[in-house]
C-alpha atoms as a PDB file:
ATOM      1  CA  UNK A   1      -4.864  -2.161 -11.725  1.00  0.00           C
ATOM      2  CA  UNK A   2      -7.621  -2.512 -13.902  1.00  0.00           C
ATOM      3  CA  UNK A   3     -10.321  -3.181 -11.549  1.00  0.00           C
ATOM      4  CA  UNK A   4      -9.054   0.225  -9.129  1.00  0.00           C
ATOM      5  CA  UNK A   5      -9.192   1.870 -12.739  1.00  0.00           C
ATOM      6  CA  UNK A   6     -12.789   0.793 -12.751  1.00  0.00           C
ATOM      7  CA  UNK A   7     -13.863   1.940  -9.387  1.00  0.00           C
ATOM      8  CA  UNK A   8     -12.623   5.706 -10.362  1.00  0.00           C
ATOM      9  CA  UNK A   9      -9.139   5.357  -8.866  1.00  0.00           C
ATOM     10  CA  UNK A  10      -6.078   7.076 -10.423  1.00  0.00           C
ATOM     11  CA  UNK A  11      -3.344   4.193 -10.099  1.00  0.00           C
ATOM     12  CA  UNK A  12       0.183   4.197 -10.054  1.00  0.00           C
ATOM     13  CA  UNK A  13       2.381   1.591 -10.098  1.00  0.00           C
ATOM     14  CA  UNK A  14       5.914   1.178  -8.761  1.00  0.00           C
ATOM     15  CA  UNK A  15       8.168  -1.593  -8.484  1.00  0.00           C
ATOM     16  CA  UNK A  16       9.901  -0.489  -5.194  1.00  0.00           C
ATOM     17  CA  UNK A  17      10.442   1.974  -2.190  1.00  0.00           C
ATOM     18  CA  UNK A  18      12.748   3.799  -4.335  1.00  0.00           C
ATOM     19  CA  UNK A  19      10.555   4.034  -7.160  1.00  0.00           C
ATOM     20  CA  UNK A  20       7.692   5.278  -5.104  1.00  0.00           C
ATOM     21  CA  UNK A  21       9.929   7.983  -3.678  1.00  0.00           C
ATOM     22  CA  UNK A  22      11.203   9.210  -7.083  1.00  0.00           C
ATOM     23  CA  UNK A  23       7.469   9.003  -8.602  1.00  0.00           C
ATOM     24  CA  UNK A  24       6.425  11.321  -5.592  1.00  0.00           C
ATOM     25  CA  UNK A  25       9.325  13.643  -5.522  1.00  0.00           C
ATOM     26  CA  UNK A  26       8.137  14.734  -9.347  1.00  0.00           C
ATOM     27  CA  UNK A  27       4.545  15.618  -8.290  1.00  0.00           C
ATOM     28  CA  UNK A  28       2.843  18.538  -6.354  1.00  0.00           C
ATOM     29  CA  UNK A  29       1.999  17.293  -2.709  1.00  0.00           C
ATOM     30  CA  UNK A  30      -1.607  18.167  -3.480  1.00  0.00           C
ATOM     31  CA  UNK A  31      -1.551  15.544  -5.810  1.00  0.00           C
ATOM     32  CA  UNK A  32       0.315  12.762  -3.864  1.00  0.00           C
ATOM     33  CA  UNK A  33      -1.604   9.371  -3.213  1.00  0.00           C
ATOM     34  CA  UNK A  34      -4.576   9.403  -0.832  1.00  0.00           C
ATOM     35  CA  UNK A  35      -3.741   5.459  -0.557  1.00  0.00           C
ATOM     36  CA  UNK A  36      -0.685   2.998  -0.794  1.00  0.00           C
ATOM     37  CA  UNK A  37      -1.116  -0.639  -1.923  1.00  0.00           C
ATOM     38  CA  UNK A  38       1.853  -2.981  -1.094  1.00  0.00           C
ATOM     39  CA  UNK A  39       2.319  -6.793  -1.350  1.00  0.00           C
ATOM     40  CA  UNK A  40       4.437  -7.904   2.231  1.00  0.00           C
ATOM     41  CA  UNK A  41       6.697  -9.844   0.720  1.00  0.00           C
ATOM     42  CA  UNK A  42       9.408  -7.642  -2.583  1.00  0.00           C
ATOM     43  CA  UNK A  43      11.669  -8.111  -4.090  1.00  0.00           C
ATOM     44  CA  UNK A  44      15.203  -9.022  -2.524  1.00  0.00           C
ATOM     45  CA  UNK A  45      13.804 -10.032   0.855  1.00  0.00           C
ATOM     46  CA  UNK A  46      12.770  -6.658   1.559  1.00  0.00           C
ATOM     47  CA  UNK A  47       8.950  -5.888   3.034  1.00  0.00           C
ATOM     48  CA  UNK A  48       6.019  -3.951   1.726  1.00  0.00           C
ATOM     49  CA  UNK A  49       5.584  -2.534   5.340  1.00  0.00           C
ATOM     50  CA  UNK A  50       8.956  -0.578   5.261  1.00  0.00           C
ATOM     51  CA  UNK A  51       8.362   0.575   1.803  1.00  0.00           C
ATOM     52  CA  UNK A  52       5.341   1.899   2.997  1.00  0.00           C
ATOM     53  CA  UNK A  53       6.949   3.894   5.925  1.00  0.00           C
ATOM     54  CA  UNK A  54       9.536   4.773   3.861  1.00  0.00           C
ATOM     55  CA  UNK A  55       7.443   6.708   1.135  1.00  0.00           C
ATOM     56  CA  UNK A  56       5.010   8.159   4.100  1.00  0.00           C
ATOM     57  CA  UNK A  57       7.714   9.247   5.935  1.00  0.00           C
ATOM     58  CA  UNK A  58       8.816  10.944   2.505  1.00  0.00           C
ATOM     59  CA  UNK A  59       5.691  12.696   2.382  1.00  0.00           C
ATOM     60  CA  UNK A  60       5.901  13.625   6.158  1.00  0.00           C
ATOM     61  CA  UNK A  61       2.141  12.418   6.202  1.00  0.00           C
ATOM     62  CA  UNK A  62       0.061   8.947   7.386  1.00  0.00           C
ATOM     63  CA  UNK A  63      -1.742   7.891   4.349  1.00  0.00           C
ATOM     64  CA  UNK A  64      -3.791   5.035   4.800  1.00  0.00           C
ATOM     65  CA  UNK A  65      -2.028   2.033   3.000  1.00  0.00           C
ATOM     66  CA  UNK A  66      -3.165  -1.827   2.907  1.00  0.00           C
ATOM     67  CA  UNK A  67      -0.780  -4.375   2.753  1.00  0.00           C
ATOM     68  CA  UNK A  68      -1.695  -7.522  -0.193  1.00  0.00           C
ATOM     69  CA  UNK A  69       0.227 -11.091   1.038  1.00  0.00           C
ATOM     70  CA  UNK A  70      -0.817 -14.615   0.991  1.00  0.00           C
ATOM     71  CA  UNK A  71       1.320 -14.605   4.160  1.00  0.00           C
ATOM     72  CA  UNK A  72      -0.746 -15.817   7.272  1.00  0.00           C
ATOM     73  CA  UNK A  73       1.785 -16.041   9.771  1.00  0.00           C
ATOM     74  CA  UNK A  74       1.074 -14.549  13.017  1.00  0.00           C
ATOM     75  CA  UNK A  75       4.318 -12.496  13.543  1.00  0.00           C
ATOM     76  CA  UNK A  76       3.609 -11.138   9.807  1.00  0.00           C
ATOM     77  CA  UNK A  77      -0.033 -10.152  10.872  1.00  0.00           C
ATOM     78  CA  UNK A  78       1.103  -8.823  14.408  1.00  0.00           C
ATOM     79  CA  UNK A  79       3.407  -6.390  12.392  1.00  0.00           C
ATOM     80  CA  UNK A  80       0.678  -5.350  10.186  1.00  0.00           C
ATOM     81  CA  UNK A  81      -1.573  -4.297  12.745  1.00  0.00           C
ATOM     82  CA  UNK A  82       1.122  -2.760  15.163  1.00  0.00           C
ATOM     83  CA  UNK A  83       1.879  -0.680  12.353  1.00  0.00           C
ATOM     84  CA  UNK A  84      -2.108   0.413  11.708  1.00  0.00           C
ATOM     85  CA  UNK A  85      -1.602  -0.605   7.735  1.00  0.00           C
ATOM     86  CA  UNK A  86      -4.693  -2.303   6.638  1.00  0.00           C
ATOM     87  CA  UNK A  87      -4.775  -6.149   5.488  1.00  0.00           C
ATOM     88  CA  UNK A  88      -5.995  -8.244   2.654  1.00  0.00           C
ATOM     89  CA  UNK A  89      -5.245 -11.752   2.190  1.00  0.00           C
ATOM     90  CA  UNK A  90      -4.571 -13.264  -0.741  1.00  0.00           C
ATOM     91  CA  UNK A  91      -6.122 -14.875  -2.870  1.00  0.00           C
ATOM     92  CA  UNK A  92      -7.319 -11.124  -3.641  1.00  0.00           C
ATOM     93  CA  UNK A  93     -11.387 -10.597  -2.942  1.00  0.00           C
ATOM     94  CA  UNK A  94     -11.745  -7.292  -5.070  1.00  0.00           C
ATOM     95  CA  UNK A  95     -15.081  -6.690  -2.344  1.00  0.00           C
ATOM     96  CA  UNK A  96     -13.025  -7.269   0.614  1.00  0.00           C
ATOM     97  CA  UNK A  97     -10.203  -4.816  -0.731  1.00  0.00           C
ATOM     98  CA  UNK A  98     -13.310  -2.428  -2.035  1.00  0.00           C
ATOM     99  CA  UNK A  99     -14.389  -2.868   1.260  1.00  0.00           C
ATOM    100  CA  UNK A 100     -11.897  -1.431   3.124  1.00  0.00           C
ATOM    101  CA  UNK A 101     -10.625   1.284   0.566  1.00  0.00           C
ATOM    102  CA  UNK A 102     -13.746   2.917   1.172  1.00  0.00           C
ATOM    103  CA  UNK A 103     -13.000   2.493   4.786  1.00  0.00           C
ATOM    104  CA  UNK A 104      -9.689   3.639   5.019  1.00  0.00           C
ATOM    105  CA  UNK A 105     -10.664   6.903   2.578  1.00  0.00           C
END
C-alpha cells in the first residue's frame, strides 16, 4: 500500500467482494477506482477473479484490474487471461506491477 501511496495512487483496501461493493456503494461513481488489485487465491476458497467481476459488474463498467498470486498453474493463468485481468507473479516486482499500471491506465 505504501509503495502505490508513493507513486501518487489513492489506495483502498478491502478484505473481500463484499467489502469492495459496500466501499463503492458509499462513493460518487466519479470517484470509483480507475484500477482493482486482487490476490487469486481469498479467503474461504473463494478467487480474486470473481471478486473482481463481481465489484465491476457493480459498477456496470470494465476497469482494468491485475490479479497478485504466487499461483503458476496453467489453468489459473488460462483464466486470467480469458478474463483480460492483468497478471503479476509473486514474489511482487514493484517495476513489473509499475509497469503494467501505467499500462493498463
Amino acid at each position: 500500500v505504501s509503495m502505490l501511496g508513493l507513486w501518487g495512487c489513492d489506495v483502498h483496501c478491502v478484505a473481500s467482494a463484499e467489502q469492495g461493493l459496500d466501499f463503492i456503494a458509499t462513493m460518487p461513481a466519479e470517484t470509483w477506482p480507475q484500477l482493482i488489485l486482487a490476490d487469486y487465491h481469498l479467503d474461504q476458497g473463494l478467487l480474486g477473479t470473481d471478486a473482481i467481476a463481481e465489484i465491476r459488474q457493480a459498477m456496470d463498467q470494465d476497469t482494468p484490474a491485475i490479479v497478485i498470486t504466487a499461483d503458476r498453474s496453467n489453468e489459473m493463468k488460462h483464466l486470467i487471461k480469458e478474463s483480460g485481468f492483468g497478471l503479476v507473479q509473486k514474489p511482487l516486482k514493484p517495476a513489473v506491477l509499475r509497469k503494467l499500471i501505467n499500462r493498463l491506465l
